[in-house]
N, C-alpha and C. Protein backbone atom coordinates (compact mmCIF):
# COMPACT_ATOMS: atom_id res chain seq x y z
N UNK A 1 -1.62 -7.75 -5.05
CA UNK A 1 -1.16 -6.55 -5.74
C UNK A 1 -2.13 -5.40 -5.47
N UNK A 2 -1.29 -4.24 -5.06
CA UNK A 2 -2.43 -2.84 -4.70
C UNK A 2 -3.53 -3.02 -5.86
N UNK A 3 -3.24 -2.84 -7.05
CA UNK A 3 -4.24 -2.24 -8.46
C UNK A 3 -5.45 -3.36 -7.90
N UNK A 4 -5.47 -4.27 -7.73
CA UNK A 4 -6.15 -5.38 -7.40
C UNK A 4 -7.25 -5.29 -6.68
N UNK A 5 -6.98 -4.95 -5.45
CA UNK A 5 -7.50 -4.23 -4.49
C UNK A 5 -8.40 -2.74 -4.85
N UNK A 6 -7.60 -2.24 -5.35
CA UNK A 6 -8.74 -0.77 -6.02
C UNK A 6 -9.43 -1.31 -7.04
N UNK A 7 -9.57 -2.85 -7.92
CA UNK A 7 -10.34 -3.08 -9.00
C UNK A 7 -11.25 -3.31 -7.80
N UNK A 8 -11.15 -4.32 -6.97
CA UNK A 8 -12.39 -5.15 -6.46
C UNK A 8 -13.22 -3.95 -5.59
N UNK A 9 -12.51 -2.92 -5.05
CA UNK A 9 -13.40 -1.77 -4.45
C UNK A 9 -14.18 -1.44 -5.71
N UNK A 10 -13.85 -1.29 -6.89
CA UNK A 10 -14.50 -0.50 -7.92
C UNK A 10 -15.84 -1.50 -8.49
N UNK A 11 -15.56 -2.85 -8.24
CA UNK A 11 -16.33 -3.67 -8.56
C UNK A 11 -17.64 -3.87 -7.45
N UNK A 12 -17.08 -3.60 -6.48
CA UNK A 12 -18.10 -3.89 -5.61
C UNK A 12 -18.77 -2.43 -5.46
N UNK A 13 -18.39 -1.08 -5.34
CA UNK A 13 -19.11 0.02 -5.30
C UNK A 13 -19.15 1.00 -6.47
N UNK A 14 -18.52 0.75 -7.86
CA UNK A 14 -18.64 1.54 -8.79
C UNK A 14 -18.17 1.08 -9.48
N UNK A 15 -18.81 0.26 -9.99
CA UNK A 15 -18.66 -0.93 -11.46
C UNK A 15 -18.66 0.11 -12.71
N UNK A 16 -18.82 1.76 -12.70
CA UNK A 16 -18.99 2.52 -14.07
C UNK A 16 -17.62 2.55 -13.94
N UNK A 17 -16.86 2.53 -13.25
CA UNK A 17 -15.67 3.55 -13.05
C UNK A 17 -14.91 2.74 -13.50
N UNK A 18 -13.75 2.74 -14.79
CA UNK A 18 -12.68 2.44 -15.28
C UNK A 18 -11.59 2.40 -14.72
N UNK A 19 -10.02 1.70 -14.63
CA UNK A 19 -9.54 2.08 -14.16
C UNK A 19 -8.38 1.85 -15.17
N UNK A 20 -7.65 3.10 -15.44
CA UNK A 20 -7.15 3.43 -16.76
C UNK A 20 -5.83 3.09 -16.70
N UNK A 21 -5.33 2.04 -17.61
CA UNK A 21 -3.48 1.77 -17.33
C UNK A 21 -2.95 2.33 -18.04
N UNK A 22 -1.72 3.42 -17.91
CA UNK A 22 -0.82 3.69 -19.22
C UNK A 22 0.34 3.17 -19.41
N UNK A 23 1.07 2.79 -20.46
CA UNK A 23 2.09 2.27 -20.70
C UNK A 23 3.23 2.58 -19.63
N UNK A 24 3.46 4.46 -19.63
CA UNK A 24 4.11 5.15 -19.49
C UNK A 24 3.65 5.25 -17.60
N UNK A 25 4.86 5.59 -16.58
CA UNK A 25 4.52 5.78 -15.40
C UNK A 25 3.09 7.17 -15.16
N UNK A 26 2.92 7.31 -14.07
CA UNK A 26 2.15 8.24 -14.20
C UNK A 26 1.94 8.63 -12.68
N UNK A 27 3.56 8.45 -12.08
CA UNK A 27 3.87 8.19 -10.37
C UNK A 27 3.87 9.66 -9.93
N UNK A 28 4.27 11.17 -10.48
CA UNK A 28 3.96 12.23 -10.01
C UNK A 28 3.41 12.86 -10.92
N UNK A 29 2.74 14.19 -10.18
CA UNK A 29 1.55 14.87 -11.27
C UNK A 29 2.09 14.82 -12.06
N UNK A 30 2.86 16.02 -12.43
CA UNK A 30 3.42 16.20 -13.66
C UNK A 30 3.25 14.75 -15.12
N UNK A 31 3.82 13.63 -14.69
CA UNK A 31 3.40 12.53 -15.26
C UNK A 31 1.99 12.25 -15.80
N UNK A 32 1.85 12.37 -14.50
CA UNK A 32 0.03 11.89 -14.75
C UNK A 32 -0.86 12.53 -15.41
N UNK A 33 -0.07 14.23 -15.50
CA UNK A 33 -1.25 15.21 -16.26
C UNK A 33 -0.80 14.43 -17.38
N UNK A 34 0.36 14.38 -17.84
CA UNK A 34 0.94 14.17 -19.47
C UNK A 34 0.02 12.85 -19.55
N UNK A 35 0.07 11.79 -19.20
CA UNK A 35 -0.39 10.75 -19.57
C UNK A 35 -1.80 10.70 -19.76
N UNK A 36 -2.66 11.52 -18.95
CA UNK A 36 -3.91 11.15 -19.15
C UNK A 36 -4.78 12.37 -19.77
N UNK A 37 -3.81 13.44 -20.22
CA UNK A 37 -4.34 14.70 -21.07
C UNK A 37 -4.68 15.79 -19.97
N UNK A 38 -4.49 15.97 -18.77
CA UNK A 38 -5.60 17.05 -18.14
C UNK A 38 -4.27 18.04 -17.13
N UNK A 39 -4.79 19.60 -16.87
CA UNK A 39 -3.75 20.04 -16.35
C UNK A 39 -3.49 18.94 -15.07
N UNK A 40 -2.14 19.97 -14.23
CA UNK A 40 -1.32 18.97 -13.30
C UNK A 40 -2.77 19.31 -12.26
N UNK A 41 -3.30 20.78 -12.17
CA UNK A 41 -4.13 21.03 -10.95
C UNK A 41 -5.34 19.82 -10.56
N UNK A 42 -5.63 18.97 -11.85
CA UNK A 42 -6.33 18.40 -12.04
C UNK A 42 -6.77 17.17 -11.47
N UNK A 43 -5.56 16.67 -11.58
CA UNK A 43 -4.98 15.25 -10.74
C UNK A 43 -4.71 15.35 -9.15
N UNK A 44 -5.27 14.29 -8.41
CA UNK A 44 -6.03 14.57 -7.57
C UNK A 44 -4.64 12.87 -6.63
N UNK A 45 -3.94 14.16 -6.24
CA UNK A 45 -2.64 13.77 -5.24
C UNK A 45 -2.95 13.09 -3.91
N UNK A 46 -3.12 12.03 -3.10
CA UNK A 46 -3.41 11.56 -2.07
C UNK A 46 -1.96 11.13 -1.59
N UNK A 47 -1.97 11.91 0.33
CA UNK A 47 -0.71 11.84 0.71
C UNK A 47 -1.23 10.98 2.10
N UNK A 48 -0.07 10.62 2.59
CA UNK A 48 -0.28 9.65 3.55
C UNK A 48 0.39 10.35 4.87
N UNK A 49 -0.25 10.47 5.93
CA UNK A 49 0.12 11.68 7.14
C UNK A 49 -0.09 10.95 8.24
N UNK A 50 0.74 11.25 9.14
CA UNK A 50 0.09 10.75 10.96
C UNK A 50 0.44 12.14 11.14
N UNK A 51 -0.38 12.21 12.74
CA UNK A 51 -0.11 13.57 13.57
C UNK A 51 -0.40 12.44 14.82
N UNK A 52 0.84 12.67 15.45
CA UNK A 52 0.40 11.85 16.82
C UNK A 52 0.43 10.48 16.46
N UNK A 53 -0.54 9.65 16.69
CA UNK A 53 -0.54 8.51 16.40
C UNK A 53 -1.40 8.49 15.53
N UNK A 54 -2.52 9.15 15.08
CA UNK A 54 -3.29 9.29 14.11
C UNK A 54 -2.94 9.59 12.75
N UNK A 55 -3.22 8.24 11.89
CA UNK A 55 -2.95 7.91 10.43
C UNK A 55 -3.92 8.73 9.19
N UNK A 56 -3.85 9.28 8.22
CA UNK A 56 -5.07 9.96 7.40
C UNK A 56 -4.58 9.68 6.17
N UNK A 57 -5.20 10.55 5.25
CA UNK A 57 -5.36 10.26 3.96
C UNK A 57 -5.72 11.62 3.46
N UNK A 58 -4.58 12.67 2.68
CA UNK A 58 -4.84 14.55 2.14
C UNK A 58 -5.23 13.86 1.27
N UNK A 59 -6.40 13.81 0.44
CA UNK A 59 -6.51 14.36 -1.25
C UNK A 59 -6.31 15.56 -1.96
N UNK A 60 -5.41 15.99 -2.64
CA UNK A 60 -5.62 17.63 -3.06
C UNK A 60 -5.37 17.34 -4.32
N UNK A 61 -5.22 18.66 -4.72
CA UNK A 61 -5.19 19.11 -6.36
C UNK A 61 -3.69 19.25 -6.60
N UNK A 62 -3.64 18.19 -7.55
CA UNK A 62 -1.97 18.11 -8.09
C UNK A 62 -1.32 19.43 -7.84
N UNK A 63 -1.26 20.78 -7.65
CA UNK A 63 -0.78 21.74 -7.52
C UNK A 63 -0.51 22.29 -6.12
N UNK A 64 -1.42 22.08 -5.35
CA UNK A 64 -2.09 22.36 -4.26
C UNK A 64 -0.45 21.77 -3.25
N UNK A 65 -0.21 22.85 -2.35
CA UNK A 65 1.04 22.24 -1.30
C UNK A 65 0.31 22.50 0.30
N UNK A 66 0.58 21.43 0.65
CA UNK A 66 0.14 21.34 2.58
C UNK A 66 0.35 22.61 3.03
N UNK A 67 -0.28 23.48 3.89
CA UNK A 67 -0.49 24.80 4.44
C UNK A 67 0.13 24.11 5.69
N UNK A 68 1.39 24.69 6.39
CA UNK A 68 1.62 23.85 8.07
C UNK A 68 0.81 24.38 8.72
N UNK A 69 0.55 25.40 9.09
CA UNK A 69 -0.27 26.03 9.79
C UNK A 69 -1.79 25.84 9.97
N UNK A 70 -2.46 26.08 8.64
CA UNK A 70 -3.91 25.25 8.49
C UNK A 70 -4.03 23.81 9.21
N UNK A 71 -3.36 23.11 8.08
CA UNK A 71 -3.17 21.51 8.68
C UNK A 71 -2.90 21.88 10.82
N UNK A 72 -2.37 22.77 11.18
CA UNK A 72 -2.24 22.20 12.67
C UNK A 72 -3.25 23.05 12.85
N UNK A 73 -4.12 23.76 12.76
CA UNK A 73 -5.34 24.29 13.18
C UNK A 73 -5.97 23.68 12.88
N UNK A 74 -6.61 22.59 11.97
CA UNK A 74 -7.74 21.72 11.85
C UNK A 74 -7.47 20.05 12.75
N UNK A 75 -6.03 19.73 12.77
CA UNK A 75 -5.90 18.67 13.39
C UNK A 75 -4.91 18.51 14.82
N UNK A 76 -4.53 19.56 14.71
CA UNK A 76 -4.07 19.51 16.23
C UNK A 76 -2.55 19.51 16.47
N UNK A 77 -1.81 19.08 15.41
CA UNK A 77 -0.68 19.27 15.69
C UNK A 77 0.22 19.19 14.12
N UNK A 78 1.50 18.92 14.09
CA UNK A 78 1.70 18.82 12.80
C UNK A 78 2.09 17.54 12.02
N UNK A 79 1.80 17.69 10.80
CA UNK A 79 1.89 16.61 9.89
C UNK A 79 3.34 15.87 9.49
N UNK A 80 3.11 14.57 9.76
CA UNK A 80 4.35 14.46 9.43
C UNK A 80 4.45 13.11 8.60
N UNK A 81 4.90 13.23 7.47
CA UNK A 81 5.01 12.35 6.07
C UNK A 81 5.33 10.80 6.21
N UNK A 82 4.53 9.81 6.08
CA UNK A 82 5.15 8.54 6.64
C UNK A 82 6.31 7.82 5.62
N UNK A 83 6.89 7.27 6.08
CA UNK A 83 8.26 6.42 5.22
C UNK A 83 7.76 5.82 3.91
N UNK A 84 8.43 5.18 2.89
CA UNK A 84 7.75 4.78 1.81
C UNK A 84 7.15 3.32 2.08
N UNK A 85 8.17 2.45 2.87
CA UNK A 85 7.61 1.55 3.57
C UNK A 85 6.09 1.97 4.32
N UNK A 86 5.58 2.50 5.25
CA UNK A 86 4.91 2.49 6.03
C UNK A 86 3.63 2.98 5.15
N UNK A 87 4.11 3.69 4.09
CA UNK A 87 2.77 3.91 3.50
C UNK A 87 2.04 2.96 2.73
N UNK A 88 2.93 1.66 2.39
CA UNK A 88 2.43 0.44 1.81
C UNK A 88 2.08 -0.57 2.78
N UNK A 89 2.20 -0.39 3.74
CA UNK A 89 1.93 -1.28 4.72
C UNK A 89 -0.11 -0.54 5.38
N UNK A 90 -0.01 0.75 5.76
CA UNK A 90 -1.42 1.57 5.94
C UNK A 90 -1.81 1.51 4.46
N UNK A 91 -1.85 1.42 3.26
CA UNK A 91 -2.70 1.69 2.15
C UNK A 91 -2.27 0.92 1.45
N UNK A 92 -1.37 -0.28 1.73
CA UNK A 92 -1.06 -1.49 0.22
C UNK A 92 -0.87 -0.55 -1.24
N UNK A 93 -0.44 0.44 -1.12
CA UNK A 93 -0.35 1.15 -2.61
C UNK A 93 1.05 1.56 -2.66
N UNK A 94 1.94 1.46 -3.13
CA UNK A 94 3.49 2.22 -3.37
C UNK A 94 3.33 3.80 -3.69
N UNK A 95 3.97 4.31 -3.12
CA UNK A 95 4.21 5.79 -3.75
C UNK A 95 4.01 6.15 -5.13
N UNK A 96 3.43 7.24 -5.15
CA UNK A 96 3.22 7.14 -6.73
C UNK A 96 2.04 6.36 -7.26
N UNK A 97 1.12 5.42 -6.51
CA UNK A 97 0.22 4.80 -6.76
C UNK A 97 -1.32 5.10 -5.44
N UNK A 98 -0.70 5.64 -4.62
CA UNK A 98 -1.22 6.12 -3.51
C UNK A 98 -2.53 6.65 -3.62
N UNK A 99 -3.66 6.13 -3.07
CA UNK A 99 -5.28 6.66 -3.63
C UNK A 99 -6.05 6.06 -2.21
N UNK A 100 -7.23 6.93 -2.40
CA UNK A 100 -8.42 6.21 -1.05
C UNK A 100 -9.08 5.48 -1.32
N UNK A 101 -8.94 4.60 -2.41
CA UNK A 101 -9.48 3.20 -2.86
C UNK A 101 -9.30 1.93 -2.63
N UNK A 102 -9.78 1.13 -1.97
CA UNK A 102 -9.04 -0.44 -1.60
C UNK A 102 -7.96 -0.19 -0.43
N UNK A 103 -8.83 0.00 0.22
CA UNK A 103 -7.41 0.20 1.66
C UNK A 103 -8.13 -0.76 2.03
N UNK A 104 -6.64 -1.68 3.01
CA UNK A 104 -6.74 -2.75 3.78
C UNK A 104 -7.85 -2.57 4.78
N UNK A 105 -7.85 -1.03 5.87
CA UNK A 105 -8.58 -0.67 6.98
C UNK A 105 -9.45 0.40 6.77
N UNK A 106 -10.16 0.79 7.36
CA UNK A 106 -10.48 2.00 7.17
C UNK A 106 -9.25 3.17 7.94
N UNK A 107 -9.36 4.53 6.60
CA UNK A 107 -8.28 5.56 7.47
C UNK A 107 -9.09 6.47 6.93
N UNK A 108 -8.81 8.09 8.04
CA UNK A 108 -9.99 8.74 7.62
C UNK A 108 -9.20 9.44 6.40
N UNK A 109 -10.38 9.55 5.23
CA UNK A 109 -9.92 10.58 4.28
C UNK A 109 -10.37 12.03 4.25
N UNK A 110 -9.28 12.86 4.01
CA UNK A 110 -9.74 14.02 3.72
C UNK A 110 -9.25 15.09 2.36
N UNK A 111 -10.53 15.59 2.17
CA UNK A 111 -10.41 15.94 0.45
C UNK A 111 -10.43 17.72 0.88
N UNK A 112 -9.37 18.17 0.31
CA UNK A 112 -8.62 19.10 0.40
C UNK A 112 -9.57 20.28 -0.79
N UNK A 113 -9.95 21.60 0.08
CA UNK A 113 -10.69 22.26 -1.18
C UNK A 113 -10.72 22.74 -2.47
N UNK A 114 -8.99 22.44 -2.59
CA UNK A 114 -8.53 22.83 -3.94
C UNK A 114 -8.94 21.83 -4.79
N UNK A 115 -9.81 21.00 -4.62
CA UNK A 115 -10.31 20.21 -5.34
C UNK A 115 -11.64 20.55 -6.28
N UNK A 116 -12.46 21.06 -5.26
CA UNK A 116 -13.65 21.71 -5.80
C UNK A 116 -13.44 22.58 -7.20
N UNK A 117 -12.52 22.56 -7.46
CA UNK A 117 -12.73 23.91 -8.79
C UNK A 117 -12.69 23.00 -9.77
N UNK A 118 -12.74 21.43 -9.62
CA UNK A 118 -13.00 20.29 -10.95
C UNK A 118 -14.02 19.68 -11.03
N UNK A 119 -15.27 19.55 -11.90
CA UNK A 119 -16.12 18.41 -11.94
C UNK A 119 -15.75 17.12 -11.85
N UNK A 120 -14.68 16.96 -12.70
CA UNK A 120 -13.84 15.45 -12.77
C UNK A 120 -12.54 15.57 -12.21
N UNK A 121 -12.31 14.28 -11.16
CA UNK A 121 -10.36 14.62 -10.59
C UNK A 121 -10.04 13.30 -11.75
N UNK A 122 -8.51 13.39 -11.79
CA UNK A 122 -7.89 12.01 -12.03
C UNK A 122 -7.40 11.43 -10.39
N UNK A 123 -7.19 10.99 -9.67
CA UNK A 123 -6.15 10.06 -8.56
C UNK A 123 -6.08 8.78 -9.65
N UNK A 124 -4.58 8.53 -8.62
CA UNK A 124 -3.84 7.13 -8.71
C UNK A 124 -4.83 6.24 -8.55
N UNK A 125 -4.10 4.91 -8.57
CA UNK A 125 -5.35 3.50 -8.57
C UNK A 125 -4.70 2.51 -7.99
N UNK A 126 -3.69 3.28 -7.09
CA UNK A 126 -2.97 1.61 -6.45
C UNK A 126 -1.77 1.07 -7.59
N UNK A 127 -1.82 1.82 -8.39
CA UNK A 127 -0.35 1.54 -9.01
C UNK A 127 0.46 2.59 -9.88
N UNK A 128 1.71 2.75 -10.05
CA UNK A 128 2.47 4.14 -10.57
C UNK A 128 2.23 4.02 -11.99
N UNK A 129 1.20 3.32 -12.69
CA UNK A 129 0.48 3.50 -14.17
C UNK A 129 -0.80 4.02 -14.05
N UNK A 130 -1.26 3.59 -12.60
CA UNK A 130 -3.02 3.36 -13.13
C UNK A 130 -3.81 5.03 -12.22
N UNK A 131 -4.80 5.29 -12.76
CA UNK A 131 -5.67 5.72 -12.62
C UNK A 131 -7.23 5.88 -12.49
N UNK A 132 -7.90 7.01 -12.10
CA UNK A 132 -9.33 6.56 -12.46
C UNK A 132 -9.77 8.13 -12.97
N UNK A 133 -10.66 8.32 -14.04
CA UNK A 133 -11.16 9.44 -14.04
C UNK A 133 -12.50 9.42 -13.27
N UNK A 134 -12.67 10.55 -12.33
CA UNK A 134 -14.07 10.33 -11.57
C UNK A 134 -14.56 11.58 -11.22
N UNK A 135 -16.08 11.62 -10.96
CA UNK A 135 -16.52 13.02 -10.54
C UNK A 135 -15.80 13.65 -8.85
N UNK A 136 -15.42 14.66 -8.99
CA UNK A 136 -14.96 14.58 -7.49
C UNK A 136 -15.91 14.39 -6.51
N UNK A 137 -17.42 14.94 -6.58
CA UNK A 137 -18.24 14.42 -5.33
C UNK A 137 -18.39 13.11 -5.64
N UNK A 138 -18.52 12.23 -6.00
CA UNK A 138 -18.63 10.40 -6.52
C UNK A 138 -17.50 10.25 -5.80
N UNK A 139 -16.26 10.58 -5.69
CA UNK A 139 -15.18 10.33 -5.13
C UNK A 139 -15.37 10.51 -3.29
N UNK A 140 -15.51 11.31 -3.20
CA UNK A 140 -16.24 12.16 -1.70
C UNK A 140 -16.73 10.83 -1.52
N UNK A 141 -18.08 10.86 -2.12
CA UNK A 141 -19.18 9.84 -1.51
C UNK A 141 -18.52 8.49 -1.50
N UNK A 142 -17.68 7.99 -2.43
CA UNK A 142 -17.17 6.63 -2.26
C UNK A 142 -16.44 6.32 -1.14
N UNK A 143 -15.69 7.15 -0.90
CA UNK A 143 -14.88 6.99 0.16
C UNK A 143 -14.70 7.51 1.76
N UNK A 144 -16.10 8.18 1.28
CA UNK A 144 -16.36 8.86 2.89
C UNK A 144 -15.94 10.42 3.12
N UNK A 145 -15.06 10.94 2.32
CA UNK A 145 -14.08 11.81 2.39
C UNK A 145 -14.82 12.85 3.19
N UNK A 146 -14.39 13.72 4.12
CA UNK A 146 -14.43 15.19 4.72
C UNK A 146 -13.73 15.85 4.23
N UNK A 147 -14.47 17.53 3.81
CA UNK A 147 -13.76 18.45 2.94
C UNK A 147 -13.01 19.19 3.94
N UNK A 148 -11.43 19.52 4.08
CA UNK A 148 -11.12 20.11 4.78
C UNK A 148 -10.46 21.44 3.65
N UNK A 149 -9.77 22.49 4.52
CA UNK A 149 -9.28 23.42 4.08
C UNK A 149 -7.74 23.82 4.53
N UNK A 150 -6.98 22.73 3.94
CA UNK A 150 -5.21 22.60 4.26
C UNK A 150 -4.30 22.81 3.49
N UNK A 151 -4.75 23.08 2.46
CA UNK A 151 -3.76 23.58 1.53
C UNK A 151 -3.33 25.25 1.13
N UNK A 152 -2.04 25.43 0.56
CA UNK A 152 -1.89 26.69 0.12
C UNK A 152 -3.06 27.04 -1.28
């Protein structure tokens, strides 16, 4: 089970970090702000992209929408959204549960600047309940992330 997978990452590199279930789904922002108290900008959206044959990982700010143009000036060509299948197969997480935590492989992540205007993000946790509240650089550093600049 995805959640599984993001516990044992959390266990093995950030045993502080909770990982918060709500009753209630919490599969798009909007949800997730309601469920866990914080605006939508807050919550910290991870999308699943190839360009070419190359697989990634956007983190942005629940509000925050893909720039086409940016995105093909930093990576070369344009983004294009993988199937719901294919994104559980590259990240074991279902839609709606989608995070840079507990991936099967490594894929590169990149954390989108509309992020910076939060001390704390919420992201998903590998399942359309779960979450984590975390500092966004702790997040950066856990996962490797590069700050890019792709969003509107």
């Amino acid at each position: 089970m995805s959640i599984e997978s993001v516990r044992k990452f959390f266990e093995a590199h950030a045993p502080e970090i909770e990982i918060l279930q709500t009753e209630e789904s919490s599969a798009t922002v909007a949800l997730a702000a309601a469920a866990h108290g914080v605006a939508p900008e807050q919550i910290a959206k991870t999308i699943c992209l190839r360009v070419g044959e190359d697989t990634m990982l956007v983190v942005a700010s629940g509000t925050a929408r893909l720039d086409n143009r940016k995105f093909k000036d930093r990576f070369g060509g344009k983004a294009r959204m993988l199937e719901a299948e294919q994104v559980v197969a590259v990240t074991s997480h279902p839609i709606g549960g989608v995070c840079p935590f507990g991936l099967p492989s490594e894929i590169p992540v990149y954390c989108d600047v509309s992020l910076k205007a939060f001390e704390e993000i919420v992201p998903a946790a590998g399942a359309t309940n779960a979450a984590v509240r975390i500092p966004t650089q702790r997040m950066i550093e856990l996962v490797g992330g590069t700050w890019v600049d792709v969003c509107q």
